[in-house]
Protein backbone atom coordinates (compact mmCIF):
# COMPACT_ATOMS: atom_id res chain seq x y z
CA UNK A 1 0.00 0.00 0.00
CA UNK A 2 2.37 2.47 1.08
CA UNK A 3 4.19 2.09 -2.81
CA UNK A 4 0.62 3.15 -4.36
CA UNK A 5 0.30 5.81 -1.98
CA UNK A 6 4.40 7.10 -2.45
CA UNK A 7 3.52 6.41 -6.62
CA UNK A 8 -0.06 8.82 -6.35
CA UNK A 9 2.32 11.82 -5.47
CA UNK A 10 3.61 12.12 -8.06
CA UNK A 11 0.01 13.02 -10.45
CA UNK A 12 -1.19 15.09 -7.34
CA UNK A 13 -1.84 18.96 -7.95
CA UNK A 14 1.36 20.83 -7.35
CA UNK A 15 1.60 24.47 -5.81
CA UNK A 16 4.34 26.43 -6.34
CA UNK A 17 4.19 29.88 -5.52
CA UNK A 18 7.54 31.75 -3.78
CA UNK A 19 5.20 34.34 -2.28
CA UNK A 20 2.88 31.71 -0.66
CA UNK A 21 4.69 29.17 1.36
CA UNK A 22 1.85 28.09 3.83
CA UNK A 23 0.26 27.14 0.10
CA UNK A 24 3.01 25.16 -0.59
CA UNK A 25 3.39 23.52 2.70
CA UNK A 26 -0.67 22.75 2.80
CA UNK A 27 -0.66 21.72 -1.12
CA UNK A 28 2.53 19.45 -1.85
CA UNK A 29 3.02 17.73 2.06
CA UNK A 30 2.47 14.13 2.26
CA UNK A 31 1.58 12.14 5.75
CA UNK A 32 2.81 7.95 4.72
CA UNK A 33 2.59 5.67 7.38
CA UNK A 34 2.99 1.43 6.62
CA UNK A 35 1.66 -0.92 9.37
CA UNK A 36 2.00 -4.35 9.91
CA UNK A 37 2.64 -7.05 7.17
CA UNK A 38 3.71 -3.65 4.59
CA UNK A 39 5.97 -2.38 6.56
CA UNK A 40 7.41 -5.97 7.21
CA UNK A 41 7.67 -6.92 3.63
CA UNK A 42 8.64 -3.64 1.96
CA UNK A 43 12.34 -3.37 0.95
CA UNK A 44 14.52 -0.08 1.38
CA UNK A 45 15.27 -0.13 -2.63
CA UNK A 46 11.61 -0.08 -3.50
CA UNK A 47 10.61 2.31 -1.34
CA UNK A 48 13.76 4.67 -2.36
CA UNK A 49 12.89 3.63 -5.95
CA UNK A 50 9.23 4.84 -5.97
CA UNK A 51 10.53 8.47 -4.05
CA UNK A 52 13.17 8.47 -7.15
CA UNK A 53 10.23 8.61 -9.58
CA UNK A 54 8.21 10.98 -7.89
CA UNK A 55 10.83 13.56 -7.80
CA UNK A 56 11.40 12.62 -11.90
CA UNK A 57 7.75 12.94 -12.34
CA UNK A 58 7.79 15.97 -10.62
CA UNK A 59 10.78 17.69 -12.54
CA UNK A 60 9.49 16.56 -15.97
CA UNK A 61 5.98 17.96 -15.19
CA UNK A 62 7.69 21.71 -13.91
CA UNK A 63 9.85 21.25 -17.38
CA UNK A 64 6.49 20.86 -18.80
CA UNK A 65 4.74 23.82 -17.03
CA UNK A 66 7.55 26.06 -17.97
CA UNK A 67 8.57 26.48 -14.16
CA UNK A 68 11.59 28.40 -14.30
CA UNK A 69 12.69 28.61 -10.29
CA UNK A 70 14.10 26.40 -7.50
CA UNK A 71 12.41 23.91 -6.66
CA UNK A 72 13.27 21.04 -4.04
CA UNK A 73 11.48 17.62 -3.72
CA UNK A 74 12.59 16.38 -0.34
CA UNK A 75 11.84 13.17 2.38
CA UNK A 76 12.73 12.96 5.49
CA UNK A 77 11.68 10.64 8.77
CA UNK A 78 9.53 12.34 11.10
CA UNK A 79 9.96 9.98 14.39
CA UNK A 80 7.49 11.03 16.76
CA UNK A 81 4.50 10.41 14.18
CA UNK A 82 6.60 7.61 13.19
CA UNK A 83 5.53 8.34 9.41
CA UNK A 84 7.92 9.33 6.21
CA UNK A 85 7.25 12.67 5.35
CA UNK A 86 7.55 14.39 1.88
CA UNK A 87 6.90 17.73 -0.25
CA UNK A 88 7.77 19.96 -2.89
CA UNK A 89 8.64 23.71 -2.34
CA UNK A 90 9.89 26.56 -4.55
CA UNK A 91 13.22 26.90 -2.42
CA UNK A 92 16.94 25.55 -2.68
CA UNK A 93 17.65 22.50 -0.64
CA UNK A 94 19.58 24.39 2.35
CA UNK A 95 16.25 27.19 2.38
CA UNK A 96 13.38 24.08 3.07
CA UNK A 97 10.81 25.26 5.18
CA UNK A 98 11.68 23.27 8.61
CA UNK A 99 11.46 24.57 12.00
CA UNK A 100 14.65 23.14 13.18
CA UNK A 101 18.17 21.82 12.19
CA UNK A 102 18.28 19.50 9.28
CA UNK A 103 20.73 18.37 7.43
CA UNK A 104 20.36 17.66 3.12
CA UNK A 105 21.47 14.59 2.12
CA UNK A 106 21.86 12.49 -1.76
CA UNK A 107 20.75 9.28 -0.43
CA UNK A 108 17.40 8.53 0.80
CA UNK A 109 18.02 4.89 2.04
CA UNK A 110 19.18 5.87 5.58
CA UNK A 111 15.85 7.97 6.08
CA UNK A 112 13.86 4.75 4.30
CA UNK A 113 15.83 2.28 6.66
CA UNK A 114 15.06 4.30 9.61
CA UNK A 115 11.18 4.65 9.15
CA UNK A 116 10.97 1.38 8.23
CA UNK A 117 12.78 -0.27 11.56
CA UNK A 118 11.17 2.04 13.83
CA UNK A 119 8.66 -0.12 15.72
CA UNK A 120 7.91 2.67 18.09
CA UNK A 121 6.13 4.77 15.55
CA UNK A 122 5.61 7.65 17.41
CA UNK A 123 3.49 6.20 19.95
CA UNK A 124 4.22 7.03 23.76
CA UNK A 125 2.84 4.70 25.95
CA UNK A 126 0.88 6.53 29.27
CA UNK A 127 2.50 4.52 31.59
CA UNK A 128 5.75 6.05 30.43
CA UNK A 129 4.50 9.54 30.90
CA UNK A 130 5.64 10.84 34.12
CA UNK A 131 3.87 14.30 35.73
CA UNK A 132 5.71 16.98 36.53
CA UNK A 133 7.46 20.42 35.28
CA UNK A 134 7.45 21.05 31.96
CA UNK A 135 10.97 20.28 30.41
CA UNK A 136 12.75 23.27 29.16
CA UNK A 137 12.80 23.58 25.25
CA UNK A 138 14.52 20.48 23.80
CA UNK A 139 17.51 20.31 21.88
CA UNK A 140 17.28 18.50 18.80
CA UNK A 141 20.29 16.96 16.27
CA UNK A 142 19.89 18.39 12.84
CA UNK A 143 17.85 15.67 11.02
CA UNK A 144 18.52 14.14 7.82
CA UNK A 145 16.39 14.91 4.89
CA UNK A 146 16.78 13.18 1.43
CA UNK A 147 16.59 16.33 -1.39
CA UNK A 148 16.15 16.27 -4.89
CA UNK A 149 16.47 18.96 -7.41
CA UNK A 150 13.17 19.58 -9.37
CA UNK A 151 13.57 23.08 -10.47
CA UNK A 152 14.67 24.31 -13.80
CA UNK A 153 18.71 23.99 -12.00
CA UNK A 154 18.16 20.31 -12.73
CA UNK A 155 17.95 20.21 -16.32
C-alpha cells in the first residue's frame, strides 16, 4: 500500500508559488505511514525507488509547465509520528521550510531504513509519561532529509 500511496504523489496537484509558502506547505506535504505485514515486507530499494520517480515525475511535469525557479522535492523521517514525510517547495535544498536543524542529504536509504525499523512509531505509551514540570525547550540533532532537485537547476 504504502508504494501506491508514495507512486499517487507524483500526479497530485502541485503548488508552487515563492510568495505563498503556507500554500506550498498545505498543497505538496504528504503524511505515509505502513503498518504491519507492509511495513514488514517492503524493501529499502523499492521504497527509495518509488521516491526516485516521484521527484522525476515531478521535474518533468515543472519542465512541462515552464517552471523556471528552485524547486526542491525532499523526504525525510519524522519519528514522533513515526511516518515518512515528503513535499515539494519553490526553495533551494539548504532554504526548506523546517522549524529546526536538518541536514540535506543524496541518499534517501538511511531515512527509508530508519522509518521502516522504527517499531515505536511515534506512539508514547501513558505509563511512560511521568507528571511533573514542563521540560525546558529540547535540543534537537539536525535531522537528515533526502533532497532532490526539481527546479529548472536540474535540467
Amino acid at each position: 500500500m504504502l508504494l501506491t500511496w508514495i507512486a499517487e504523489i507524483a500526479d497530485e496537484p502541485l503548488v508552487l508559488d515563492p510568495a505563498d509558502r503556507r500554500s506550498e506547505w498545505e498543497g505538496n506535504t504528504w503524511w505515509l505511514g505502513a503498518e504491519g505485514e507492509d511495513r514488514r515486507s517492503l524493501s529499502v530499494s523499492e521504497v527509495v525507488r518509488a521516491f526516485e520517480r516521484v521527484a522525476e515525475a515531478i521535474r518533468l511535469r515543472l519542465l512541462d509547465r515552464g517552471f523556471a525557479g528552485s524547486a526542491t522535492f525532499y523526504v525525510w523521517h519524522d519519528e514522533q509520528a513515526g511516518q515518512l514525510r515528503c513535499s515539494t517547495a519553490s526553495v533551494a535544498a539548504h532554504e526548506l521550510p523546517f522549524g529546526g536543524a536538518y541536514v540535506p542529504v543524496a541518499g534517501l536509504a538511511g531515512v527509508v531504513e530508519a522509518f521502516l525499523s522504527d517499531e515505536e512509531r511515534g506512539v508514547v505509551a501513558w505509563a511512560d509519561l511521568e507528571e511533573g514540570e514542563a521540560p525546558a525547550e529540547p535540543e534537537f540533532d539536525p535531522f537528515p532529509v533526502w533532497v532532490r532537485d526539481v527546479g529548472a537547476a536540474s535540467t
